[in-house]
N, C-alpha and C. Protein backbone atom coordinates (compact mmCIF):
# COMPACT_ATOMS: atom_id res chain seq x y z
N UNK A 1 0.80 -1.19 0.00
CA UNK A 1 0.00 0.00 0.00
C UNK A 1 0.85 1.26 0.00
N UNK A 2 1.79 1.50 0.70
CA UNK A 2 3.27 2.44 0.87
C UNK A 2 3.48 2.57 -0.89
N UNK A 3 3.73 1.84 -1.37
CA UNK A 3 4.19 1.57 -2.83
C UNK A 3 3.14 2.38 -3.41
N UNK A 4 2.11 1.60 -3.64
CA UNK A 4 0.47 2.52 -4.44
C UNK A 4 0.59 3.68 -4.30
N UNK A 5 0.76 4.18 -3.10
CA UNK A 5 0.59 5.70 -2.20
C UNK A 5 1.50 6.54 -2.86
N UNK A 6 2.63 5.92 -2.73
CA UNK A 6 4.00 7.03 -3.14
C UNK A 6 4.44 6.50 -4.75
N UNK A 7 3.44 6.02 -5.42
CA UNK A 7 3.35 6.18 -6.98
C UNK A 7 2.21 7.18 -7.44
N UNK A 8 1.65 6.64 -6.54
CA UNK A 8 0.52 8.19 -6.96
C UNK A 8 0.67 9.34 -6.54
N UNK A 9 1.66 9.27 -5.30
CA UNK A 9 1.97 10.82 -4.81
C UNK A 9 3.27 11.32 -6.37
N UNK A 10 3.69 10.60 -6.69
CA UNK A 10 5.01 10.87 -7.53
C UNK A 10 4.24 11.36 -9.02
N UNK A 11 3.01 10.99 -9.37
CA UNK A 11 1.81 11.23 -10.47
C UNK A 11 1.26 12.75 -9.95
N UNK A 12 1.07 12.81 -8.98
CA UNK A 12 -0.23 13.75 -8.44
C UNK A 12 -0.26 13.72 -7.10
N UNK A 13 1.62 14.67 -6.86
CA UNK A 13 0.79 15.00 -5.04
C UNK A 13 -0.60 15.05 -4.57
N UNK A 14 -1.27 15.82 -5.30
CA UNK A 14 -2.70 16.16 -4.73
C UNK A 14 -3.69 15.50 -5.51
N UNK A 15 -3.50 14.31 -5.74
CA UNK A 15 -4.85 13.49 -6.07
C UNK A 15 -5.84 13.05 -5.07
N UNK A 16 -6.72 13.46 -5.26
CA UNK A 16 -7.84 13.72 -4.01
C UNK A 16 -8.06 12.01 -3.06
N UNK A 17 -7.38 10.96 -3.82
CA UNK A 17 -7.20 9.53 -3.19
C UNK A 17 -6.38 9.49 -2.15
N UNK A 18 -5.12 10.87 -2.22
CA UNK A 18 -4.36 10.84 -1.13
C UNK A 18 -4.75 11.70 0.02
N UNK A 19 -5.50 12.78 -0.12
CA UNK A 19 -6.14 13.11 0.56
C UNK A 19 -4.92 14.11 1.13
N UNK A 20 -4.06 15.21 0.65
CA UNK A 20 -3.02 15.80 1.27
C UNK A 20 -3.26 16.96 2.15
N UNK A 21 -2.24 16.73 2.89
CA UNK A 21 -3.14 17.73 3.94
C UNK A 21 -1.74 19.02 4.84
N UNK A 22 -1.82 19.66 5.21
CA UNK A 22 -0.97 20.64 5.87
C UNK A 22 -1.49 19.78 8.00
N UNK A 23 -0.15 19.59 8.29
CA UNK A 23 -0.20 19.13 9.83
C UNK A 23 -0.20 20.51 10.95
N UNK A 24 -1.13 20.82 11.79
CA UNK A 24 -0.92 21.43 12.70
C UNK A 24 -0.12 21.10 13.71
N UNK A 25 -0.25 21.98 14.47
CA UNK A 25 0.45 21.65 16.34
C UNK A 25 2.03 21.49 16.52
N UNK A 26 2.34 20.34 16.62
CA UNK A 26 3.49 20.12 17.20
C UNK A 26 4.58 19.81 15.94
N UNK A 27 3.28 19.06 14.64
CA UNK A 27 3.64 18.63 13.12
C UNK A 27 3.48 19.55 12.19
N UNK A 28 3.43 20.44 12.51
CA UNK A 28 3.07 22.52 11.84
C UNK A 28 4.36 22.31 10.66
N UNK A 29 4.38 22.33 9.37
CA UNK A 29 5.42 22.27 8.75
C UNK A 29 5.16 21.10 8.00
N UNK A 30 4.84 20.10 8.04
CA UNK A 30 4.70 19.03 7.33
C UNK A 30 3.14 18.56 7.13
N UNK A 31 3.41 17.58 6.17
CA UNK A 31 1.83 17.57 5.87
C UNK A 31 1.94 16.05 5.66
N UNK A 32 0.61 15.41 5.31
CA UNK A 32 0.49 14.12 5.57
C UNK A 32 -0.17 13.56 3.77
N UNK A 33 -0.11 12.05 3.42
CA UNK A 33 -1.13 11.81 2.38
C UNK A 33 -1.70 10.63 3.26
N UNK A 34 -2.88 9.93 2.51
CA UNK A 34 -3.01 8.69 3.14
C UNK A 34 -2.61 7.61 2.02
N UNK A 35 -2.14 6.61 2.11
CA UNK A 35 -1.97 5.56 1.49
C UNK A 35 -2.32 4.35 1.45
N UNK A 36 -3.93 4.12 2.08
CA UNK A 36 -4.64 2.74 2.47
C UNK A 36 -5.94 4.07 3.55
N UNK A 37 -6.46 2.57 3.68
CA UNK A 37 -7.47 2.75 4.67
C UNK A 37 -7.00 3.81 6.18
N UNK A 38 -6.30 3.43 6.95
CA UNK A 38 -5.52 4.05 7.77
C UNK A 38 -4.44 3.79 7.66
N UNK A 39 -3.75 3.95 6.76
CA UNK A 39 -2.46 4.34 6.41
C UNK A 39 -2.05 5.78 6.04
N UNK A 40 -1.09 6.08 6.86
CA UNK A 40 -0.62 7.60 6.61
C UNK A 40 0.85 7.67 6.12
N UNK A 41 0.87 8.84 5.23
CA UNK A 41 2.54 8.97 5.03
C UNK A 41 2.75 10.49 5.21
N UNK A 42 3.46 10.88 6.13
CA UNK A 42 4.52 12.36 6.70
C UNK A 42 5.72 12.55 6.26
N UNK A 43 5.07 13.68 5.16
CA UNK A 43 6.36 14.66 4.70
C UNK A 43 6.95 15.87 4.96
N UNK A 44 7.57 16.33 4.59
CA UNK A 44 8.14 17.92 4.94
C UNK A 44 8.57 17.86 3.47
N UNK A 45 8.44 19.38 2.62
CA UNK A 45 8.53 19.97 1.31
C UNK A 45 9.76 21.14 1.62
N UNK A 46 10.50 21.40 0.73
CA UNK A 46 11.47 21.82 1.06
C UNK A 46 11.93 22.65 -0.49
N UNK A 47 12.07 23.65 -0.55
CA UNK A 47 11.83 24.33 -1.89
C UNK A 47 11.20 24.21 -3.30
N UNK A 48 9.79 24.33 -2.97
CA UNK A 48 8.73 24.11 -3.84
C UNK A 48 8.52 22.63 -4.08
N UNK A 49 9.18 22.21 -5.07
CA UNK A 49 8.66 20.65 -5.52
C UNK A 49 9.81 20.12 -5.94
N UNK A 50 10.93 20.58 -5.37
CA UNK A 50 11.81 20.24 -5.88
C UNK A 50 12.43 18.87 -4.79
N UNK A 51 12.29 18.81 -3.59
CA UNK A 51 12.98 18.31 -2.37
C UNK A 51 11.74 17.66 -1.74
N UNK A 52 11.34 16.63 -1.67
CA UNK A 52 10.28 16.30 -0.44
C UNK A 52 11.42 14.94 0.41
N UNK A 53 10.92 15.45 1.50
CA UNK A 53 11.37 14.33 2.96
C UNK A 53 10.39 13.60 3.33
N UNK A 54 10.57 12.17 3.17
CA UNK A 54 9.67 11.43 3.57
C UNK A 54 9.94 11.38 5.05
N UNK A 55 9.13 11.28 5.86
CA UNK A 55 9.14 11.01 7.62
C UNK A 55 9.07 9.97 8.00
N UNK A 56 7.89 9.66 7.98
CA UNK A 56 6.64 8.89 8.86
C UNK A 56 5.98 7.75 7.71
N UNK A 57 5.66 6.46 7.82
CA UNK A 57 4.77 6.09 7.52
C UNK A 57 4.48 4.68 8.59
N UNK A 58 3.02 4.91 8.67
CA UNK A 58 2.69 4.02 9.76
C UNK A 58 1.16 4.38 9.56
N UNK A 59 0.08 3.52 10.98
CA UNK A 59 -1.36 3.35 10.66
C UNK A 59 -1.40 4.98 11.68
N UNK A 60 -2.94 5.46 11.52
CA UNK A 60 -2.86 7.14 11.91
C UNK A 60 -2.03 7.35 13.11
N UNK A 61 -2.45 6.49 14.38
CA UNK A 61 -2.04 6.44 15.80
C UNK A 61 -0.94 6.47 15.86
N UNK A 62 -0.09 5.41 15.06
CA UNK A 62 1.57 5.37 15.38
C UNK A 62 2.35 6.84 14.48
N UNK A 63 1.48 7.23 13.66
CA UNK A 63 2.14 9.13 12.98
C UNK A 63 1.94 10.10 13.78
N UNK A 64 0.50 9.74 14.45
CA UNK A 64 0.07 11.10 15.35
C UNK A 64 0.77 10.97 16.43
């Protein structure tokens, strides 16, 4: 599912399947896609579209 997720993020950051999102609070700076049912993946973007950092991927509980 990781795989699916980050082929379609690599097609279309913002394909509405990933559901991309900007993280508040403590995760203010990075933003999330989903990649399954509760599957999440946490990035940080780093001069426009040129640089993304993958973080996080895990089910919501173990990202949040």
């Amino acid at each position: 599912m990781v795989d699916d997720g980050l082929s379609l993020f690599r097609e279309d950051p913002f394909h509405p399947d990933l559901k991309n999102h900007a993280l508040k609070g403590v995760l203010k700076g990075q933003r999330a896609i989903s990649a399954g049912f509760d599957l999440r993946i946490l990035y940080r973007q780093e001069g426009g579209h040129a640089v993304v950092y993958l973080l996080k991927t895990g089910t919501h509980n173990q990202v949040y």
